[in-house]
PDB file of N, CA and C in Angstrom:
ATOM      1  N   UNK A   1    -139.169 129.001 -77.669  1.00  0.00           N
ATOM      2  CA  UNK A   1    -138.555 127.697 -77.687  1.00  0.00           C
ATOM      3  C   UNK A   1    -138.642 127.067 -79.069  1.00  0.00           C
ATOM      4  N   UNK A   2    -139.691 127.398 -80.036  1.00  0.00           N
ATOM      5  CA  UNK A   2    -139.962 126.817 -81.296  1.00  0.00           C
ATOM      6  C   UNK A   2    -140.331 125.309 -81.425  1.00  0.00           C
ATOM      7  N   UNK A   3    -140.492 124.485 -82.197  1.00  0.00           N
ATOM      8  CA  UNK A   3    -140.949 123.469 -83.042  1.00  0.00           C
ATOM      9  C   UNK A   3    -140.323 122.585 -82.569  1.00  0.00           C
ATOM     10  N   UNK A   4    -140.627 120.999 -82.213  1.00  0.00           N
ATOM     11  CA  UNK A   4    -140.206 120.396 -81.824  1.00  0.00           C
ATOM     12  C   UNK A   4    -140.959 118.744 -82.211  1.00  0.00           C
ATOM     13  N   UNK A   5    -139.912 118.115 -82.335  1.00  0.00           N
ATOM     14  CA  UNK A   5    -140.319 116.783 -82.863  1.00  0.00           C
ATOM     15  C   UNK A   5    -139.283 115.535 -82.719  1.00  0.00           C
ATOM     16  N   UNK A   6    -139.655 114.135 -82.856  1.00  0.00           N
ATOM     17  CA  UNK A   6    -138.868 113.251 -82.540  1.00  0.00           C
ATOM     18  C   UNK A   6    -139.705 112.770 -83.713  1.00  0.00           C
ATOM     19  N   UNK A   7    -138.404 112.135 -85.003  1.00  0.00           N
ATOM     20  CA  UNK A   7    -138.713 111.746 -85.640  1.00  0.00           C
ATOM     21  C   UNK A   7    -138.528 110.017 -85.845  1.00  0.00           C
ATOM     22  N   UNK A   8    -139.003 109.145 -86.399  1.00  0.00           N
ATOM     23  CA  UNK A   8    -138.298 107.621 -86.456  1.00  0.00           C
ATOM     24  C   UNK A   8    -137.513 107.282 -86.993  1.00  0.00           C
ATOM     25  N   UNK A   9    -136.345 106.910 -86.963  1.00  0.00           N
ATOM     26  CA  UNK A   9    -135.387 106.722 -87.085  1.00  0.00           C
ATOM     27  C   UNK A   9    -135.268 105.650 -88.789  1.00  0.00           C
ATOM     28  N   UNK A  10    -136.049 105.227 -89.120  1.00  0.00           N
ATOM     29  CA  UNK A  10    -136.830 103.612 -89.979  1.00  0.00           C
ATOM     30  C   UNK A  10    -137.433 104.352 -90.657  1.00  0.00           C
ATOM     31  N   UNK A  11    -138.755 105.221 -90.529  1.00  0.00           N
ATOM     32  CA  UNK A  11    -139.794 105.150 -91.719  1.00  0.00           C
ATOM     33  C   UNK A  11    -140.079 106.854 -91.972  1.00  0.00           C
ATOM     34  N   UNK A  12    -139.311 108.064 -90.910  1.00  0.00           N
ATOM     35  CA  UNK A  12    -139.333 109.098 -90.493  1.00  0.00           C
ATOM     36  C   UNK A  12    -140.934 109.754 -90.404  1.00  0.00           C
ATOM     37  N   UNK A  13    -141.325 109.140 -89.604  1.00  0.00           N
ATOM     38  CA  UNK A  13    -142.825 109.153 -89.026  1.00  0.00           C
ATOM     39  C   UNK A  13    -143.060 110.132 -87.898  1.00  0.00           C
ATOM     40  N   UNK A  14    -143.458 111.087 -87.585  1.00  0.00           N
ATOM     41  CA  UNK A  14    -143.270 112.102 -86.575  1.00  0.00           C
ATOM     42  C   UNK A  14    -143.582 111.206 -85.386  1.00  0.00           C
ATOM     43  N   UNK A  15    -142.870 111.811 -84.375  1.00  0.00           N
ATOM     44  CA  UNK A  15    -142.998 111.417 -83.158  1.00  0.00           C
ATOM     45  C   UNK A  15    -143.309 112.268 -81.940  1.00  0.00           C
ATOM     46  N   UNK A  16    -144.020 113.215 -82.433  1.00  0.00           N
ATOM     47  CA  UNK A  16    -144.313 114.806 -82.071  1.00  0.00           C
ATOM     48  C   UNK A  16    -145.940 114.448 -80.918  1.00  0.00           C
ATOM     49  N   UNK A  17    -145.382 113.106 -80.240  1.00  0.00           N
ATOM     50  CA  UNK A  17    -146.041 112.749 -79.229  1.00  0.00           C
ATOM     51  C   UNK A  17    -145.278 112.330 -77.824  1.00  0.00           C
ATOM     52  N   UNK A  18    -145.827 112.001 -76.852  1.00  0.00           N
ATOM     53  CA  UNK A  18    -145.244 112.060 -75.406  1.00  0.00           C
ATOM     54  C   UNK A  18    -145.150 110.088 -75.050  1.00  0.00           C
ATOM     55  N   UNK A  19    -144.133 110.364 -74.234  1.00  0.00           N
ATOM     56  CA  UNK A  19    -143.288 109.045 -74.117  1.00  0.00           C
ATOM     57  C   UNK A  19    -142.961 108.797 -72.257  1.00  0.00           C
ATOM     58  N   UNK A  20    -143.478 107.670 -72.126  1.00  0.00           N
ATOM     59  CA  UNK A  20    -143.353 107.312 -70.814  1.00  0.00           C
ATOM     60  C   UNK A  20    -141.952 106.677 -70.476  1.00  0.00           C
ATOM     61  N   UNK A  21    -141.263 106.864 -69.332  1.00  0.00           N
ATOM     62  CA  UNK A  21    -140.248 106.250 -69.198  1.00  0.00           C
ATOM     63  C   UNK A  21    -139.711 104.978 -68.592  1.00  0.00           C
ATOM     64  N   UNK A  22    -139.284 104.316 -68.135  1.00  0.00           N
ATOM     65  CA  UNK A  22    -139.260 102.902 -67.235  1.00  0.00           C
ATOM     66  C   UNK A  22    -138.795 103.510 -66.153  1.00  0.00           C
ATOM     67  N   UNK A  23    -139.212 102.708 -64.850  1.00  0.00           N
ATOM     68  CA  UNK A  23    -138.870 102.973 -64.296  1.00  0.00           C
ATOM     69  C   UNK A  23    -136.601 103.130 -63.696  1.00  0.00           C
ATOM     70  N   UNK A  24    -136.593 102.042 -64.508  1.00  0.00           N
ATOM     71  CA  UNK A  24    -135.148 102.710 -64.588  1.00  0.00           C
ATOM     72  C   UNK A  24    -133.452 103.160 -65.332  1.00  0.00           C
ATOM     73  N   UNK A  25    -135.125 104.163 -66.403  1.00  0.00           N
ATOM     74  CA  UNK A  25    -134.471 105.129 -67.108  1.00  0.00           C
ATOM     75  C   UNK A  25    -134.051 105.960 -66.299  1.00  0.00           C
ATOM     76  N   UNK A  26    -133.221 107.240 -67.172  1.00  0.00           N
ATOM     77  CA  UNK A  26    -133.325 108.647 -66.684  1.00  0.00           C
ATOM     78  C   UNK A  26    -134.142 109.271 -66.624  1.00  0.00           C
ATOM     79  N   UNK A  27    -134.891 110.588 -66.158  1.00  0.00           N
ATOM     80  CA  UNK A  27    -135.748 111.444 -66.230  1.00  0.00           C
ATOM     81  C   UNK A  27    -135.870 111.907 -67.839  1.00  0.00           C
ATOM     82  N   UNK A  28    -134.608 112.317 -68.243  1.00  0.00           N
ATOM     83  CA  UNK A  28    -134.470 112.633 -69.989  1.00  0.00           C
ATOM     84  C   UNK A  28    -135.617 111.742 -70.856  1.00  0.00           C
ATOM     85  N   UNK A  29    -135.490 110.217 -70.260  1.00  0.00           N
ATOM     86  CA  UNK A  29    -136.102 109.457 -71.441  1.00  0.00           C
ATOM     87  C   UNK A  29    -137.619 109.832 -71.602  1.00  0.00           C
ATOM     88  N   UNK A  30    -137.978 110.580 -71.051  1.00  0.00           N
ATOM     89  CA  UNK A  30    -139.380 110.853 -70.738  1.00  0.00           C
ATOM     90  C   UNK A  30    -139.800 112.348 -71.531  1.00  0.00           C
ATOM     91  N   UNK A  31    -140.603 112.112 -72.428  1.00  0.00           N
ATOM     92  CA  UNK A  31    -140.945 114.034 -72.610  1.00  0.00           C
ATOM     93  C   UNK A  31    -142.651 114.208 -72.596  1.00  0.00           C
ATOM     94  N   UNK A  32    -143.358 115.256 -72.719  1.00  0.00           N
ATOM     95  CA  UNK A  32    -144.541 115.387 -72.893  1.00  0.00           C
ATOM     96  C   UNK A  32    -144.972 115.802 -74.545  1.00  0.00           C
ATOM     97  N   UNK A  33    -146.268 115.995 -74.673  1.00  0.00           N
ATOM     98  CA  UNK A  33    -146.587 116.551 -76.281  1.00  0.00           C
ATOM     99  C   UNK A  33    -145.013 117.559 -76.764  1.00  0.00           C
ATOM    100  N   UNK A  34    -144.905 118.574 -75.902  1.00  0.00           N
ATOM    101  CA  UNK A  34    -144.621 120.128 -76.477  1.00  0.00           C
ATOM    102  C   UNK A  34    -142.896 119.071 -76.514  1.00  0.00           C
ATOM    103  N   UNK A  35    -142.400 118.028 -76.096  1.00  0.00           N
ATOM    104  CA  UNK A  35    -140.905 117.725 -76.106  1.00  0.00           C
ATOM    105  C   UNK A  35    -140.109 118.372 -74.854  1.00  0.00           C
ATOM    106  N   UNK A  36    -140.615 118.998 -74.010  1.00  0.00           N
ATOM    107  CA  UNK A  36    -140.241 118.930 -72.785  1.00  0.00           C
ATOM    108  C   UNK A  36    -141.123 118.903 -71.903  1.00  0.00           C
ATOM    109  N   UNK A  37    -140.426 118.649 -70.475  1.00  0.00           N
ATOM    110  CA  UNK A  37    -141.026 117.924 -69.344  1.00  0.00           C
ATOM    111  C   UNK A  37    -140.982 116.367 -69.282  1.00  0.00           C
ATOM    112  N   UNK A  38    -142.073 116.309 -68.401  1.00  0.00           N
ATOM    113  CA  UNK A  38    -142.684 114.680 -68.729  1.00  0.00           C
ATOM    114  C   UNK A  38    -144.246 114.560 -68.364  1.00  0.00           C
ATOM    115  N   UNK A  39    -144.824 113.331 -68.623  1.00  0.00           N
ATOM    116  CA  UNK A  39    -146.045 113.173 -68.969  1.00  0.00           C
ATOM    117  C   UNK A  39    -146.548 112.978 -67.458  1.00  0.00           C
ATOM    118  N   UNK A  40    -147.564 113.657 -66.691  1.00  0.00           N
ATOM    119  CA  UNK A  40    -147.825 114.003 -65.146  1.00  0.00           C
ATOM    120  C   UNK A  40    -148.867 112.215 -65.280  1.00  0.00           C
ATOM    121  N   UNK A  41    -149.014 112.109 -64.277  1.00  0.00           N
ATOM    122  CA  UNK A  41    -150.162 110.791 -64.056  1.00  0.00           C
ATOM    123  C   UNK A  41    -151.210 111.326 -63.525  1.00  0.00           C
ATOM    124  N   UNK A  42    -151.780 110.529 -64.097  1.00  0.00           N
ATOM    125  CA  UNK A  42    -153.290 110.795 -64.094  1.00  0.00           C
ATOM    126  C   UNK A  42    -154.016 109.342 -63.178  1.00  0.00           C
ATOM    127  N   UNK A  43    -154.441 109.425 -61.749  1.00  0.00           N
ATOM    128  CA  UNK A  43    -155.563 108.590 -61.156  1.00  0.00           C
ATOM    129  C   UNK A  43    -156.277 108.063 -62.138  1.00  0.00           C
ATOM    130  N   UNK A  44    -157.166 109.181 -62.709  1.00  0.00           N
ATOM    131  CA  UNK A  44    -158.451 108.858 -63.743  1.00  0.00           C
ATOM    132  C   UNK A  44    -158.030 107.897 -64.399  1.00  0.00           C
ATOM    133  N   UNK A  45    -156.786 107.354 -64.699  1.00  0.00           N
ATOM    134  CA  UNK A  45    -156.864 106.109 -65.857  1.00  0.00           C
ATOM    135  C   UNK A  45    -157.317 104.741 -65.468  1.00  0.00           C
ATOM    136  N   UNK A  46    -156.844 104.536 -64.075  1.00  0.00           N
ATOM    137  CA  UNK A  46    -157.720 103.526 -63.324  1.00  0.00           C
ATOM    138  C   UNK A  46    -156.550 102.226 -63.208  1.00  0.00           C
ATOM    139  N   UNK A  47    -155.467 102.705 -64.377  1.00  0.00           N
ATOM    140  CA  UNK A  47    -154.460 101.367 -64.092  1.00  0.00           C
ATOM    141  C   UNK A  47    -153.379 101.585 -63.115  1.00  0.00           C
ATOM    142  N   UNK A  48    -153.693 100.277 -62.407  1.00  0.00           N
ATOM    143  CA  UNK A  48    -153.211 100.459 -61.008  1.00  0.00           C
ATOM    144  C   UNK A  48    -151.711  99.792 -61.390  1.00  0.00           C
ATOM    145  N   UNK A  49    -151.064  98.835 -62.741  1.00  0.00           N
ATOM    146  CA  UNK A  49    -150.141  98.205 -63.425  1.00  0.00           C
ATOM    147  C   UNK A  49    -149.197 100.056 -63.319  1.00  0.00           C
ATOM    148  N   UNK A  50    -149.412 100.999 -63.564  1.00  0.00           N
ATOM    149  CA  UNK A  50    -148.183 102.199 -63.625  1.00  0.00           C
ATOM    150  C   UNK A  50    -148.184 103.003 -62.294  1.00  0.00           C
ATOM    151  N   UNK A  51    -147.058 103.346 -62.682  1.00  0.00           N
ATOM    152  CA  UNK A  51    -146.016 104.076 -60.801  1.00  0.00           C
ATOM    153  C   UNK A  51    -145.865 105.928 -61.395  1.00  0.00           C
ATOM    154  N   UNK A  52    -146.030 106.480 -59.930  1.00  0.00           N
ATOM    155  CA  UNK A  52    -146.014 107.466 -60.387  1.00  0.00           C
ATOM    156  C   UNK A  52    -144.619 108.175 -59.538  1.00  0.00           C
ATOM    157  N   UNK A  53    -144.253 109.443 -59.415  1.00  0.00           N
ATOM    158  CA  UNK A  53    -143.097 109.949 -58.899  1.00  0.00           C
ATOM    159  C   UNK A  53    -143.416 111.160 -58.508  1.00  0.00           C
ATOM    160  N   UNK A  54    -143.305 112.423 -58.081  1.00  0.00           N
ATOM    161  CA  UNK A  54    -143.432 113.379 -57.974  1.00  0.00           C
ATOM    162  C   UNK A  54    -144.650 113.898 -59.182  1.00  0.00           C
ATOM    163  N   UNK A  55    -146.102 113.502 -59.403  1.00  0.00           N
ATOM    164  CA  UNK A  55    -146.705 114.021 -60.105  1.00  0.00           C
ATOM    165  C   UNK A  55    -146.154 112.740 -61.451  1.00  0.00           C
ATOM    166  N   UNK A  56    -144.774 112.839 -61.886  1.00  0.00           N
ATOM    167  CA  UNK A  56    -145.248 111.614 -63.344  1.00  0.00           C
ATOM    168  C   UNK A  56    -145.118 110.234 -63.320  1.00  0.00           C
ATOM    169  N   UNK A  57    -145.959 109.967 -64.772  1.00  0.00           N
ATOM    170  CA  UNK A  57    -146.373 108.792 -64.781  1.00  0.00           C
ATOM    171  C   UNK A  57    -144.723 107.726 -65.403  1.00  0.00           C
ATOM    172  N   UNK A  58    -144.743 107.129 -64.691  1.00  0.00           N
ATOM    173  CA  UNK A  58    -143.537 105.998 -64.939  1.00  0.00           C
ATOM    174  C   UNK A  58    -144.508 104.699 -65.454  1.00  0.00           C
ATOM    175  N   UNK A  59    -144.128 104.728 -66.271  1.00  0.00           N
ATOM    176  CA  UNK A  59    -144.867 102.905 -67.424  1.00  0.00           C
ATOM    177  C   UNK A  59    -144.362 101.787 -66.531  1.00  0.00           C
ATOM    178  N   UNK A  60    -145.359 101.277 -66.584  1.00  0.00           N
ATOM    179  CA  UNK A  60    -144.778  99.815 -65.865  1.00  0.00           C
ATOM    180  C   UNK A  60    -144.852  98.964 -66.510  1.00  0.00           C
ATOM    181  N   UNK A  61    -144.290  97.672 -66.572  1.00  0.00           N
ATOM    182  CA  UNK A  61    -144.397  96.539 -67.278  1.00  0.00           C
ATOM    183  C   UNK A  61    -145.639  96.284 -67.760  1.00  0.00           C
ATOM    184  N   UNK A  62    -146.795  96.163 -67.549  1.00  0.00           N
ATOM    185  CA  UNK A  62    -147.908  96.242 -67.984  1.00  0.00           C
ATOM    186  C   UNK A  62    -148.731  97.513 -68.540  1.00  0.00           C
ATOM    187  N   UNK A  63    -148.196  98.793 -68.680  1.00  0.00           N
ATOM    188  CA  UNK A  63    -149.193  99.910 -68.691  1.00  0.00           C
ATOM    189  C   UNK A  63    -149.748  99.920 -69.870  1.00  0.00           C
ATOM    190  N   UNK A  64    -151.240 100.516 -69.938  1.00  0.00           N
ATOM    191  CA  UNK A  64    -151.877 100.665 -70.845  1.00  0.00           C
ATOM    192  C   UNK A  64    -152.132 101.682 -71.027  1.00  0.00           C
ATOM    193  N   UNK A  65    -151.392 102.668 -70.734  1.00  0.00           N
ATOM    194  CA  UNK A  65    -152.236 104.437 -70.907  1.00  0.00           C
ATOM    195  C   UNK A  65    -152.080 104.616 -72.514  1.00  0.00           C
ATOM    196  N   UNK A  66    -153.089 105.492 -72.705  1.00  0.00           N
ATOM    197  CA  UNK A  66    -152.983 105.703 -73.651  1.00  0.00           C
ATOM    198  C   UNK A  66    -152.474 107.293 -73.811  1.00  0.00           C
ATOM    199  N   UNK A  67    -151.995 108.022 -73.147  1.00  0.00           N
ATOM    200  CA  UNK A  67    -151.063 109.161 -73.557  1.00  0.00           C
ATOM    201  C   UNK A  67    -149.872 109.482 -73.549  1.00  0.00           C
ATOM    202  N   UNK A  68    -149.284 108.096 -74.175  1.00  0.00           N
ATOM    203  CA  UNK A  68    -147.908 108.387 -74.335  1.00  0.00           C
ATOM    204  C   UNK A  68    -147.395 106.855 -74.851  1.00  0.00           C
ATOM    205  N   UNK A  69    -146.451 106.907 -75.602  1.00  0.00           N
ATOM    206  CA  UNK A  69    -146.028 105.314 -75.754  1.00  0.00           C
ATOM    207  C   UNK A  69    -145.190 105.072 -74.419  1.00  0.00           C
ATOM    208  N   UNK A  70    -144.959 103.880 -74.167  1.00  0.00           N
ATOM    209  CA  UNK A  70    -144.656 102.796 -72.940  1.00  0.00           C
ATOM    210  C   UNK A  70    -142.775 102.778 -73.536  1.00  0.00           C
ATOM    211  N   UNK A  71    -142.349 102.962 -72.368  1.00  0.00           N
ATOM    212  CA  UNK A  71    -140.753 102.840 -72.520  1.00  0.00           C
ATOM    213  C   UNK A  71    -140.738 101.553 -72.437  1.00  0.00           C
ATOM    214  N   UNK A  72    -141.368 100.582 -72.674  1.00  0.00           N
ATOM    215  CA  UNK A  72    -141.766  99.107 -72.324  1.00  0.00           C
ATOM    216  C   UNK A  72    -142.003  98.904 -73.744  1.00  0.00           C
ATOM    217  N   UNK A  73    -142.252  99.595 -74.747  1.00  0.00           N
ATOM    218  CA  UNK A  73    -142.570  98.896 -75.411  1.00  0.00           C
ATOM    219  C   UNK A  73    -142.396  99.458 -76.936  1.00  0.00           C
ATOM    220  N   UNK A  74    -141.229 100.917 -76.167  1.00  0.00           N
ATOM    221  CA  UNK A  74    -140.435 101.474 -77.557  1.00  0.00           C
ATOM    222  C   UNK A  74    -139.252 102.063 -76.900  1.00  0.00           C
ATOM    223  N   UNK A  75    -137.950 101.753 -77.423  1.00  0.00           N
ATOM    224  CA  UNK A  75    -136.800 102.938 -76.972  1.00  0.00           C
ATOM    225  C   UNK A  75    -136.495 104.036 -76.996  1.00  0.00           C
ATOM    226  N   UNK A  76    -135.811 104.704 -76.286  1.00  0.00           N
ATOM    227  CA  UNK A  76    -135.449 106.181 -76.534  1.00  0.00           C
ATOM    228  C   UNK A  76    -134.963 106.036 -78.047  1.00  0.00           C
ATOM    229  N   UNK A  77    -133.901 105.304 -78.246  1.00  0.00           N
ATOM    230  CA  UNK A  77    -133.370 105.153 -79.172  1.00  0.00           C
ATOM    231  C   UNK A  77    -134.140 105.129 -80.744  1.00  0.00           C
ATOM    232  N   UNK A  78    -135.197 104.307 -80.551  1.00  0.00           N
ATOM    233  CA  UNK A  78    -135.803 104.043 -81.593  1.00  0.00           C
ATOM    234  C   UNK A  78    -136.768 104.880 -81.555  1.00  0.00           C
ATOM    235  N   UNK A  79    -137.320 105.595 -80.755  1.00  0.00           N
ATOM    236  CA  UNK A  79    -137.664 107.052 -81.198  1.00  0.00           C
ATOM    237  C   UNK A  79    -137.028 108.778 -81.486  1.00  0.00           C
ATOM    238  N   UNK A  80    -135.694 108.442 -80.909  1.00  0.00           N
ATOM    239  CA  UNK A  80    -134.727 109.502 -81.404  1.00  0.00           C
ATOM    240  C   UNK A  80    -134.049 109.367 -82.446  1.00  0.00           C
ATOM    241  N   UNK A  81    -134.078 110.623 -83.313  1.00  0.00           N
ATOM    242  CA  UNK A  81    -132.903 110.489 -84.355  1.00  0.00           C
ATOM    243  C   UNK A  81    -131.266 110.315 -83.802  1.00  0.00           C
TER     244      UNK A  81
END
């Protein structure tokens, strides 16, 4: 599959990290570290503020996880070239 990255669009800052989606995005807006999939939820985080779906984590207006930025609080857009 090779190398994969989402770069910023503004300061070209790698973005070669995982991104939560809103709940009503598409599935697309969502990827994990490797740039595909999406980011699974995790109980262990304890915040009861995010929704989950079949195994992933959907950001909620409040989420605080820390493995992945919040579709709440960055765009697809502004993390895709």
């Amino acid at each position: 599959m090779g190398y994969f990255e989402h770069v910023c669009q503004l300061c070209g800052v790698s973005f070669a990290i995982a991104r939560l989606r809103r709940a009503d995005e598409p599935r697309e807006a969502a990827w994990n570290y490797s740039g595909t999939g999406v980011v699974e939820y995790e109980d262990e985080t304890g915040h009861d503020d995010c929704g989950s779906t079949e195994g992933e984590h959907i950001a909620g207006p409040e989420c605080h996880g820390v493995n992945a930025y919040s579709g709440h609080r960055i765009s697809v857009e502004e993390m895709k070239v």
